[in-house]
N, C-alpha and C. Protein backbone atom coordinates (compact mmCIF):
# COMPACT_ATOMS: atom_id res chain seq x y z
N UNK A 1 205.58 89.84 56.50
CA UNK A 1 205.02 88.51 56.29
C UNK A 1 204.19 88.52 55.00
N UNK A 2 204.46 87.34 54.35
CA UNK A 2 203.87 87.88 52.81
C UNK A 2 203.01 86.33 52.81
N UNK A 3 201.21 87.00 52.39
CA UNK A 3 200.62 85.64 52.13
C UNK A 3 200.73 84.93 50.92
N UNK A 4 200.54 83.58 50.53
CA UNK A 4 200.63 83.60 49.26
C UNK A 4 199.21 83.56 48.51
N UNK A 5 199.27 83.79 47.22
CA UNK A 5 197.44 83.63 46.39
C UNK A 5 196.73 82.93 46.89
N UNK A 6 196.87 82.08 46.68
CA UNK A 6 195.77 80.84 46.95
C UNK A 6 194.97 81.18 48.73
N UNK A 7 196.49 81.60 49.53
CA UNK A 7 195.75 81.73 50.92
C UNK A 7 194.68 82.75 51.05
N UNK A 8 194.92 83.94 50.13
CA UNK A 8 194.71 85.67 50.18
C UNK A 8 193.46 85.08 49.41
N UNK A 9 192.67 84.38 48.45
CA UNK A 9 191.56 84.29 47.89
C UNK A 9 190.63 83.36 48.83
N UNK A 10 191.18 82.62 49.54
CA UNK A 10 190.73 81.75 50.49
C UNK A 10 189.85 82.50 51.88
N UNK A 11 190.42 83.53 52.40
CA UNK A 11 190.17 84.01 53.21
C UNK A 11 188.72 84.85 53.16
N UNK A 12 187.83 85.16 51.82
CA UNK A 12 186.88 85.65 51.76
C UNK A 12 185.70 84.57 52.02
N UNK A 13 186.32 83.21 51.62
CA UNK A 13 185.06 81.99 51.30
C UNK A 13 185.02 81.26 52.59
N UNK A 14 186.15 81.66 53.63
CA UNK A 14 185.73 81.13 55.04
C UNK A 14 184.13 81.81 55.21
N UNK A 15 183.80 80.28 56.11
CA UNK A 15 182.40 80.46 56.96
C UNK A 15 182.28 80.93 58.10
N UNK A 16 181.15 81.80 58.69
CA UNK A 16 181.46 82.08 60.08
C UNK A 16 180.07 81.59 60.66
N UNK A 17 180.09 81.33 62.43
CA UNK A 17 178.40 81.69 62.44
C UNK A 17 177.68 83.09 63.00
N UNK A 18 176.73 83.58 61.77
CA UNK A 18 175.97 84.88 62.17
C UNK A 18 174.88 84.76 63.40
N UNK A 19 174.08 83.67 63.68
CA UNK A 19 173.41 84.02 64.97
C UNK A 19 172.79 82.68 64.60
N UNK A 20 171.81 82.63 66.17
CA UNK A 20 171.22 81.39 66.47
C UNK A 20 170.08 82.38 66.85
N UNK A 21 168.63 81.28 65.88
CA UNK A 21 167.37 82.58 66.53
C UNK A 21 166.88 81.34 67.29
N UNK A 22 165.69 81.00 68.26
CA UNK A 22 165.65 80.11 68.86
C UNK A 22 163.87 80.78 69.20
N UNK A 23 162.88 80.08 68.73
CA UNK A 23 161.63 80.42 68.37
C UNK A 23 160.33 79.32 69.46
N UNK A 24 159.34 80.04 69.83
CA UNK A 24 158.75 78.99 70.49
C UNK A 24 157.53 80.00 70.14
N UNK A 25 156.57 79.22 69.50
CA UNK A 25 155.11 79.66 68.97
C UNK A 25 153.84 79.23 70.09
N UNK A 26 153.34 80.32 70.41
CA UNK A 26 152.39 80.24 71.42
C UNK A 26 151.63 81.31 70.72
N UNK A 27 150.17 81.15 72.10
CA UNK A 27 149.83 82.40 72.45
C UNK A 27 148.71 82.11 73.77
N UNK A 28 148.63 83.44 74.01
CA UNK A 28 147.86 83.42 75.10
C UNK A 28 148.44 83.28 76.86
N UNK A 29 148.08 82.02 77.74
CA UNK A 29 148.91 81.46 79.03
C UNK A 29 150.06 80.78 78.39
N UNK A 30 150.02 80.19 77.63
CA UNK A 30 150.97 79.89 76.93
C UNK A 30 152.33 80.21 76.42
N UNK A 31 152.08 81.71 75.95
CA UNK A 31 153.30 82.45 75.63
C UNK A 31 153.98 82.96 76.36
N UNK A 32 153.48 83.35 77.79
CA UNK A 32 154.21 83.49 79.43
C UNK A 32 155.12 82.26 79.30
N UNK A 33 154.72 80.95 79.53
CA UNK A 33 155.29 79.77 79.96
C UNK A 33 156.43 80.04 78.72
N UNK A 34 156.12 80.30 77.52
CA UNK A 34 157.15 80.03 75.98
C UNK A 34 158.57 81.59 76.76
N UNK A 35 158.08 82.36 77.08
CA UNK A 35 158.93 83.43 77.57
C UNK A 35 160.15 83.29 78.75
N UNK A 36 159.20 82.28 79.68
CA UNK A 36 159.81 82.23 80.79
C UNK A 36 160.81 81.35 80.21
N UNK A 37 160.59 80.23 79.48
CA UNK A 37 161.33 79.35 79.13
C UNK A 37 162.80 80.04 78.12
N UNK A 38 162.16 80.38 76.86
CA UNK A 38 163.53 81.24 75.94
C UNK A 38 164.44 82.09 77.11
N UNK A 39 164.14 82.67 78.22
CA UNK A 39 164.79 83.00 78.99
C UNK A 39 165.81 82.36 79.84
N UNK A 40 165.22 81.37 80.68
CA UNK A 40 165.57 80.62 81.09
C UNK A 40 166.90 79.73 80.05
N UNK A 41 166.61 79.40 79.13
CA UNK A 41 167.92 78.85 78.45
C UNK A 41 168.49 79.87 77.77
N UNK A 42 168.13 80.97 77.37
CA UNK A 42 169.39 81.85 76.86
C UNK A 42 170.25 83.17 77.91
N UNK A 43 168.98 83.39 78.95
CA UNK A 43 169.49 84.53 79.85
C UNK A 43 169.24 86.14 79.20
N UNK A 44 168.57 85.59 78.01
CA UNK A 44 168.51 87.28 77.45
C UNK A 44 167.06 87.36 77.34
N UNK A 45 166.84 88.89 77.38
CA UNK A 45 164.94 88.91 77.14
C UNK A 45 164.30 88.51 75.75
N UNK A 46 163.82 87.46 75.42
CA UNK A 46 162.79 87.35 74.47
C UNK A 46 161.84 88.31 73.58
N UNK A 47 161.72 88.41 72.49
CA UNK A 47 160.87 89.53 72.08
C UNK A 47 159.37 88.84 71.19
N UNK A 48 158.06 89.33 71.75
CA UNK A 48 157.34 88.87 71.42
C UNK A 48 156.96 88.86 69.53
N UNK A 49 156.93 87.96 69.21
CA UNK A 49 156.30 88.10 67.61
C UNK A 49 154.27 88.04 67.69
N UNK A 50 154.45 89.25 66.15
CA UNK A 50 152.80 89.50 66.07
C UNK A 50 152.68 88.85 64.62
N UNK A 51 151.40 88.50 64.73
CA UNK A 51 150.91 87.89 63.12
C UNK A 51 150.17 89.11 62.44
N UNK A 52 150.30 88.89 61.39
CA UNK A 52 150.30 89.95 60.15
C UNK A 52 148.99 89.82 59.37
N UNK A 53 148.33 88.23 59.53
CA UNK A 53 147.76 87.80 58.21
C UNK A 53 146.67 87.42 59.63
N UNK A 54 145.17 87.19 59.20
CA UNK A 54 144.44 86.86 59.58
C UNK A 54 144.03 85.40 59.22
N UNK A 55 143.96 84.50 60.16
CA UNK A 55 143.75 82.72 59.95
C UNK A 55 142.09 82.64 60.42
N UNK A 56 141.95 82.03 60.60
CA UNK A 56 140.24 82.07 61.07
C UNK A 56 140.25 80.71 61.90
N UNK A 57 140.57 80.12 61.14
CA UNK A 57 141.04 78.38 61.55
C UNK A 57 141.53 78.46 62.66
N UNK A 58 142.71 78.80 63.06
CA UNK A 58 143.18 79.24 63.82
C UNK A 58 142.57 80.17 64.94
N UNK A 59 141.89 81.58 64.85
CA UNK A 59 141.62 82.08 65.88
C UNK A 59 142.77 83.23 65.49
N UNK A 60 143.21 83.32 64.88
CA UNK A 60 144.38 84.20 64.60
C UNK A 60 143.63 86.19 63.63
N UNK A 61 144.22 86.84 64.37
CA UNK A 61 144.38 88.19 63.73
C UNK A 61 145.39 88.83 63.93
N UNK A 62 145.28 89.92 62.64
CA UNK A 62 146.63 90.63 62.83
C UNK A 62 146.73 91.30 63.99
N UNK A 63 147.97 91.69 64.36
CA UNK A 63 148.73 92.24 65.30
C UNK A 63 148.61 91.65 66.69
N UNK A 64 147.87 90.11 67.03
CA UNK A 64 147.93 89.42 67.92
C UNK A 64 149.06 88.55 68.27
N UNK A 65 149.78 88.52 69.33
CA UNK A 65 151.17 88.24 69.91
C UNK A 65 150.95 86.72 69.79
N UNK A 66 151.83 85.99 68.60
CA UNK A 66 151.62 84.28 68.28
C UNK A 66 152.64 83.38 68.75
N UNK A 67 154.20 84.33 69.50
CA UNK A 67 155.41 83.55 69.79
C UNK A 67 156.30 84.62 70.42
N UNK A 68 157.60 83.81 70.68
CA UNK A 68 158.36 84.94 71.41
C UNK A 68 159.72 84.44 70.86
N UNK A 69 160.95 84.85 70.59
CA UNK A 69 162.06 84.56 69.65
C UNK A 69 163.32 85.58 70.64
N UNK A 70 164.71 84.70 70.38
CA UNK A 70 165.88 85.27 71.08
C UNK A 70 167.03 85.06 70.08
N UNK A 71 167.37 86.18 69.64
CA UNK A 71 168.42 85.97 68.76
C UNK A 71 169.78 85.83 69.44
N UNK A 72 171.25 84.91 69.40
CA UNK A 72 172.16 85.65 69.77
C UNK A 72 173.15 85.34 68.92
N UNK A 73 173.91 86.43 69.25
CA UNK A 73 174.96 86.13 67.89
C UNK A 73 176.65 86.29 68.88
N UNK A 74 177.69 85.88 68.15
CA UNK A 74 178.84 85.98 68.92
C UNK A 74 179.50 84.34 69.25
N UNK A 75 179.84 84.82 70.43
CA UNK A 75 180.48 83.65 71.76
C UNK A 75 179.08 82.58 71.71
N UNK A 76 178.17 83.63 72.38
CA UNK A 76 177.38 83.11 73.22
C UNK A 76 176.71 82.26 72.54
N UNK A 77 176.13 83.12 70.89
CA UNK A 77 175.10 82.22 69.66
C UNK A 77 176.28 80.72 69.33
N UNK A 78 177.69 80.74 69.41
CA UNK A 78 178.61 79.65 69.05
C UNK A 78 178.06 77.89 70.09
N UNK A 79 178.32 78.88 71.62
CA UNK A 79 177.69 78.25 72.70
C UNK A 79 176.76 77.41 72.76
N UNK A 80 175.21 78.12 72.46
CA UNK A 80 174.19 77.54 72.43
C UNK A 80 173.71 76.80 71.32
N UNK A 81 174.66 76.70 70.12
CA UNK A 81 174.56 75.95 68.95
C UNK A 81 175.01 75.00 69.22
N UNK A 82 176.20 74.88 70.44
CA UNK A 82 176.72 73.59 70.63
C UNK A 82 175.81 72.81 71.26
N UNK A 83 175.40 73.25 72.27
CA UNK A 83 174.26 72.80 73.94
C UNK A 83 173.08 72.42 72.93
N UNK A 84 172.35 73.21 71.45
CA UNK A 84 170.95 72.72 71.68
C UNK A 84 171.54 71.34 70.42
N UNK A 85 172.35 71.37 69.82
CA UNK A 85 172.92 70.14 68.85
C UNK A 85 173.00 68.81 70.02
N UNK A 86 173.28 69.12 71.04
CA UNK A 86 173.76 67.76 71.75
C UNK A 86 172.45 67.31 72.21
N UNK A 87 171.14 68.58 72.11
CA UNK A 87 169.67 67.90 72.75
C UNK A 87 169.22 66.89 71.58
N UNK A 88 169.57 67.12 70.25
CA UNK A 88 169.39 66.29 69.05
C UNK A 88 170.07 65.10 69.26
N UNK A 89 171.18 65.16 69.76
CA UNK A 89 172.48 63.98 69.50
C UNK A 89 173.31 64.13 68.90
N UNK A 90 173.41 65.36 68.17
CA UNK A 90 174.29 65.88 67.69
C UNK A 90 174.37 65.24 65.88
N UNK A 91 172.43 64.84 65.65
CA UNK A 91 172.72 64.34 64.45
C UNK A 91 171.54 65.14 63.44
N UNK A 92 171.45 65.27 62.41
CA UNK A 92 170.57 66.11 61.75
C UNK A 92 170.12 65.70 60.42
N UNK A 93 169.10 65.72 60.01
CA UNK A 93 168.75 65.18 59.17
C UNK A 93 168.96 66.18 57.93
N UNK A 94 169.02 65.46 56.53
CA UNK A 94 169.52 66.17 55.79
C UNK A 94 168.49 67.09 55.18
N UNK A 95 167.27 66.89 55.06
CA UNK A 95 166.29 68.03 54.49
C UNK A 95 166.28 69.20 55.61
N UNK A 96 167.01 69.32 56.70
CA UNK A 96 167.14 70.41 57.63
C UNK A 96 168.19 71.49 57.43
N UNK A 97 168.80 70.94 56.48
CA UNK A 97 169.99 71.98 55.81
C UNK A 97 169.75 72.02 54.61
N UNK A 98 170.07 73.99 55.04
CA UNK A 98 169.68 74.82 53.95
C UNK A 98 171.03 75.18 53.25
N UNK A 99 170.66 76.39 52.00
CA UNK A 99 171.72 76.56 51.98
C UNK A 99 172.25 78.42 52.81
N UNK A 100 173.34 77.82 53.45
CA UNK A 100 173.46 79.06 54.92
C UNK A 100 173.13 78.92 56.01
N UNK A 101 171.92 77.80 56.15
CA UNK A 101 171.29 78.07 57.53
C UNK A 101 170.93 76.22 58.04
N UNK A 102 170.56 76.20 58.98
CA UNK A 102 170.00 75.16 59.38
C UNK A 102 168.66 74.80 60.45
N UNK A 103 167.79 74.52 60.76
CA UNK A 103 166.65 74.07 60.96
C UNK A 103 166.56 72.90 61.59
N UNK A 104 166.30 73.05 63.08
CA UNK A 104 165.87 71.52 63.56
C UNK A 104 164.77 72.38 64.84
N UNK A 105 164.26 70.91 65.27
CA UNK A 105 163.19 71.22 66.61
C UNK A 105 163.76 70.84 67.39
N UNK A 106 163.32 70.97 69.06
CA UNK A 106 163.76 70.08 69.93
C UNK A 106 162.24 69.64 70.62
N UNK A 107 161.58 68.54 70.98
CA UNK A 107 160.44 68.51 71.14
C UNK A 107 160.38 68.87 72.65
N UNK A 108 160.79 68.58 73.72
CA UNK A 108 161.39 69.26 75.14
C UNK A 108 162.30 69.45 75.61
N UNK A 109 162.17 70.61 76.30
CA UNK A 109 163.32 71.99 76.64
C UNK A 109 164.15 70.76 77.66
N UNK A 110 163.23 70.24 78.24
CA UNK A 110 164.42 69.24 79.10
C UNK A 110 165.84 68.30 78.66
N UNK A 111 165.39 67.84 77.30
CA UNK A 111 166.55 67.32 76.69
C UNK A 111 167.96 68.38 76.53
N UNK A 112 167.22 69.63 76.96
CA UNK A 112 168.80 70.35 76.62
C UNK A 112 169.72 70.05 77.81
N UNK A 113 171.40 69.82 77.91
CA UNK A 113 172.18 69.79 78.95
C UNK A 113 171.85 70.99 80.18
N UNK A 114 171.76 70.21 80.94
CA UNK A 114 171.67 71.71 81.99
C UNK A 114 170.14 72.12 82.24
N UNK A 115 169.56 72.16 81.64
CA UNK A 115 168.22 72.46 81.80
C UNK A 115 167.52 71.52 82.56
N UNK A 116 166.80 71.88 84.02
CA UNK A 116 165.52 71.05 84.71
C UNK A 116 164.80 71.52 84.39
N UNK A 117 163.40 70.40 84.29
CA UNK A 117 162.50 70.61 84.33
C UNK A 117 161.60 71.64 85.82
N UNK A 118 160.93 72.77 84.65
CA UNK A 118 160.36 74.29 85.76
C UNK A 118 158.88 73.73 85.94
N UNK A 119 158.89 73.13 86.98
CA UNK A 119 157.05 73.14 87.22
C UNK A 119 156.08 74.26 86.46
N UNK A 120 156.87 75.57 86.38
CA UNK A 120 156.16 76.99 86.32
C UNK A 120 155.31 76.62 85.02
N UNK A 121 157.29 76.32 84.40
CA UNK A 121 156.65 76.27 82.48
C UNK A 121 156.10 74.98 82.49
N UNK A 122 156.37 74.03 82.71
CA UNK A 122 155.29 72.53 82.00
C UNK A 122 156.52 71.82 80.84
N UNK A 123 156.06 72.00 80.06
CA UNK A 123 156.68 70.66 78.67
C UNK A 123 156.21 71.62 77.37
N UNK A 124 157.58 72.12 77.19
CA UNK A 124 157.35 73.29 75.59
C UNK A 124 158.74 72.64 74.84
N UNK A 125 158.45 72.91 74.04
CA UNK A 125 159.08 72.50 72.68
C UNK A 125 159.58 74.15 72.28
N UNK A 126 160.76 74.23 71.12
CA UNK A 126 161.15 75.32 70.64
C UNK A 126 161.59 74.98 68.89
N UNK A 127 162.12 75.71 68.51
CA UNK A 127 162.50 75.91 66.92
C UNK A 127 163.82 76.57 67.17
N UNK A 128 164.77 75.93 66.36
CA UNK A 128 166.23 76.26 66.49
C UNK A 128 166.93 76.91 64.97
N UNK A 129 167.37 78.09 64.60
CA UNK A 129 167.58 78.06 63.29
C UNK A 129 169.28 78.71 63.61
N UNK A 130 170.04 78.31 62.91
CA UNK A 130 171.44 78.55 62.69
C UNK A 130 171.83 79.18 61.42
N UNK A 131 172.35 80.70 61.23
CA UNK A 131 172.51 80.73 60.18
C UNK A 131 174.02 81.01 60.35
N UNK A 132 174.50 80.75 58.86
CA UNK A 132 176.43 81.27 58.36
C UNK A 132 176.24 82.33 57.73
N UNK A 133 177.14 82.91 57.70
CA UNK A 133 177.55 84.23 56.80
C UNK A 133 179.52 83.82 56.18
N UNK A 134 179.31 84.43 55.28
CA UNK A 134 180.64 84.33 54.70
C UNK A 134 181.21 86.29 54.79
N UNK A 135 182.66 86.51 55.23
CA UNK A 135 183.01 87.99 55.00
C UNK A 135 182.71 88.84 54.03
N UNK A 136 181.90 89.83 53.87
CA UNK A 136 181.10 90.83 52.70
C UNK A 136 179.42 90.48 52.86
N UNK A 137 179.07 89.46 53.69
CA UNK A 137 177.62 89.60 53.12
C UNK A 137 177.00 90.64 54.40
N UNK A 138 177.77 92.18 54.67
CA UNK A 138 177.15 93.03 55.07
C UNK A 138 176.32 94.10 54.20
N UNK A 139 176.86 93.29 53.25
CA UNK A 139 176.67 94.75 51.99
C UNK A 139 175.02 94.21 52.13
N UNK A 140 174.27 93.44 52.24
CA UNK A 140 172.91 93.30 52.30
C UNK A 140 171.98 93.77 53.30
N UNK A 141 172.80 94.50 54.33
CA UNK A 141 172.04 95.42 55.06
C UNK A 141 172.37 96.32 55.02
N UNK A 142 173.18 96.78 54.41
CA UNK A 142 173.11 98.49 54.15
C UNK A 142 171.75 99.11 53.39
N UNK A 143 171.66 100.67 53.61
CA UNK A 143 170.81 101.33 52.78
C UNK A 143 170.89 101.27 51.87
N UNK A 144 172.09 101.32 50.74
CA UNK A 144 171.89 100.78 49.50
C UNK A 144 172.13 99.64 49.55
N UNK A 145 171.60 98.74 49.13
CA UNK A 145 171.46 97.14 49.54
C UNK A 145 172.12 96.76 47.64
N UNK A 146 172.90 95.72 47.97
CA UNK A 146 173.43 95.17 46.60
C UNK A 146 173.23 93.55 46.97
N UNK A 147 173.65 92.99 45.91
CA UNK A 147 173.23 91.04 45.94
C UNK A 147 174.81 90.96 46.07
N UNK A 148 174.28 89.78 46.71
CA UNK A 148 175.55 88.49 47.01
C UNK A 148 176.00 87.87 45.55
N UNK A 149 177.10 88.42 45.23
CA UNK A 149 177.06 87.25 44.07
C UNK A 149 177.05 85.73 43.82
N UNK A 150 176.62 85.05 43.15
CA UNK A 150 176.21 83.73 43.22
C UNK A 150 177.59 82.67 43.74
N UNK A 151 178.66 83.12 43.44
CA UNK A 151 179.85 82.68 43.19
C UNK A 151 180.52 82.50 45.15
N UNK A 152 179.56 83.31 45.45
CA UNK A 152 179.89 83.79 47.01
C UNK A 152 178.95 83.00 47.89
N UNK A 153 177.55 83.14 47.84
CA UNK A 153 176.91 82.53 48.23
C UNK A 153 177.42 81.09 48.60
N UNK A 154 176.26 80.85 50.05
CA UNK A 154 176.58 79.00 50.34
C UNK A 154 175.79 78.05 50.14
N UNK A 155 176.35 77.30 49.90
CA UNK A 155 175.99 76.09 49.34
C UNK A 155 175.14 74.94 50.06
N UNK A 156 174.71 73.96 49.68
CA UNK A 156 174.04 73.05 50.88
C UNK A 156 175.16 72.29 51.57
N UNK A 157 176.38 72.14 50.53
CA UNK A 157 176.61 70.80 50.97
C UNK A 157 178.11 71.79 51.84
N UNK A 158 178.42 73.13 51.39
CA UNK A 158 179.13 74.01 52.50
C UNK A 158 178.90 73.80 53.66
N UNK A 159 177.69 74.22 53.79
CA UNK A 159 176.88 74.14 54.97
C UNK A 159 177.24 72.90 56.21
N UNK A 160 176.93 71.67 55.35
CA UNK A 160 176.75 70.07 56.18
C UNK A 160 178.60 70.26 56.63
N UNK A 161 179.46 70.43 55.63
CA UNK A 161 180.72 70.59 56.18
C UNK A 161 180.85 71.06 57.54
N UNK A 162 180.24 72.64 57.37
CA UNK A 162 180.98 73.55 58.48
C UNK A 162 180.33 72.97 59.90
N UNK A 163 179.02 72.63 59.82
CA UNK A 163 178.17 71.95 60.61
C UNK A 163 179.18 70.52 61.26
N UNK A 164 179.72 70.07 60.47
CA UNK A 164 180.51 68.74 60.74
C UNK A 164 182.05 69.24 61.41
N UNK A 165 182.06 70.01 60.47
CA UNK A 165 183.93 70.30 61.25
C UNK A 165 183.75 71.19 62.65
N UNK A 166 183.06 71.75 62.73
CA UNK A 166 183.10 72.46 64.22
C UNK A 166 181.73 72.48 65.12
N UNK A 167 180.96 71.48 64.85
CA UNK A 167 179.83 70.58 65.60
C UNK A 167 179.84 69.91 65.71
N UNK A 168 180.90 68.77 65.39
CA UNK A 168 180.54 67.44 65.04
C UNK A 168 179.64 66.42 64.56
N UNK A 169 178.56 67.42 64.06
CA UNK A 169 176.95 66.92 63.58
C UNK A 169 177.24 65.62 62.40
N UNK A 170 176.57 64.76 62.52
CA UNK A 170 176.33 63.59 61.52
C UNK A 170 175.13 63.72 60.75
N UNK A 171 175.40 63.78 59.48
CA UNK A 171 173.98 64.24 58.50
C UNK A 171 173.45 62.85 58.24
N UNK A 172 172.06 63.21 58.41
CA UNK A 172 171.60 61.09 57.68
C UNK A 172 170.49 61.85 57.03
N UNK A 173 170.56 60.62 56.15
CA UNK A 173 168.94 60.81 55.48
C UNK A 173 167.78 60.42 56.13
N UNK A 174 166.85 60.67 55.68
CA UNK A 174 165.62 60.62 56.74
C UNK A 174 165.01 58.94 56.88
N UNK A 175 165.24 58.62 57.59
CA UNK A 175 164.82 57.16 57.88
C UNK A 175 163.26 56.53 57.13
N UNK A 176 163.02 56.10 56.86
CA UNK A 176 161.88 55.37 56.47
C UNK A 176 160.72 55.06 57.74
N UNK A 177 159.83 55.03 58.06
CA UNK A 177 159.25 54.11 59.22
C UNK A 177 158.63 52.75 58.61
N UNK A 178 158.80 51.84 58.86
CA UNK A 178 158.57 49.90 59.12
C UNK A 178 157.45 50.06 60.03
């Protein structure tokens, strides 16, 4: 079976998706309820995040536990990109796409399909980030680490595509408020 050019150069600039991280910033009684919850909608254990930088404002020092985060990647990260897009409506605003990745909130866990409301946890909100990878951008985690060439890299408006052809997401611009 013989490909032809055009197909054989094509096949590097396909998009894929690399993972869904899914973030909920707490601390304290709080970050129990943020735990129980990332669990509860992904089924995998949560890993706590520490802050680095000292806030004062805040109440914040280093190495104090500020959130808890669930990465997944695969089937499952495809899955839950679909489920938390439909808690949006499946529409996204355009300063939320990056280039590679994407960025939205959901303000309660209840809007997701499937999800009741847990007396335990209360009313938490999370942070949703989606990123793409294109084939070769492993070479950036290796020990010798090399750059993406520019030519490879994605784009914003890549991005809103792949988001559209296999999410069905509708990009708008950000509304005005009246």
């Amino acid at each position: 079976m013989e490909v032809s050019k055009d197909k054989k150069s094509k096949i590097m600039k396909e998009l894929r998706l690399s993972k869904v991280v899914l973030n909920c910033g707490a601390k304290g009684e709080k970050l129990e309820r943020a735990t129980k919850l990332l669990k509860l909608i992904t089924g995998s254990e949560p890993k706590h995040t520490k802050s680095k930088v000292r806030i004062p404002a805040f109440g914040i020092r280093p190495g104090l536990e500020i959130g808890c985060k669930v990465t997944l990647r695969g089937k499952k990260a495809f899955d839950m990109a679909k489920k938390l897009l439909e808690a949006v409506d499946n529409r996204l605003n355009k300063k939320n796409i990056g280039k590679g990745f994407v960025n939205f909130g959901i303000r309660e866990y209840i809007e997701i399909p499937g999800i009741t409301f847990q007396r335990d946890i209360g009313i938490l909100g999370l942070d949703v980030s989606i990123v793409l990878e294109r084939p070769g951008f492993s070479i950036k985690r290796k020990k010798s680490k090399r750059k993406i060439p520019a030519r490879h890299k994605i784009g914003r408006e890549e991005t809103a595509a792949f988001m559209e052809k296999y999410f069905n997401v509708k990009i708008e611009a950000k509304q005005t408020k009246e």
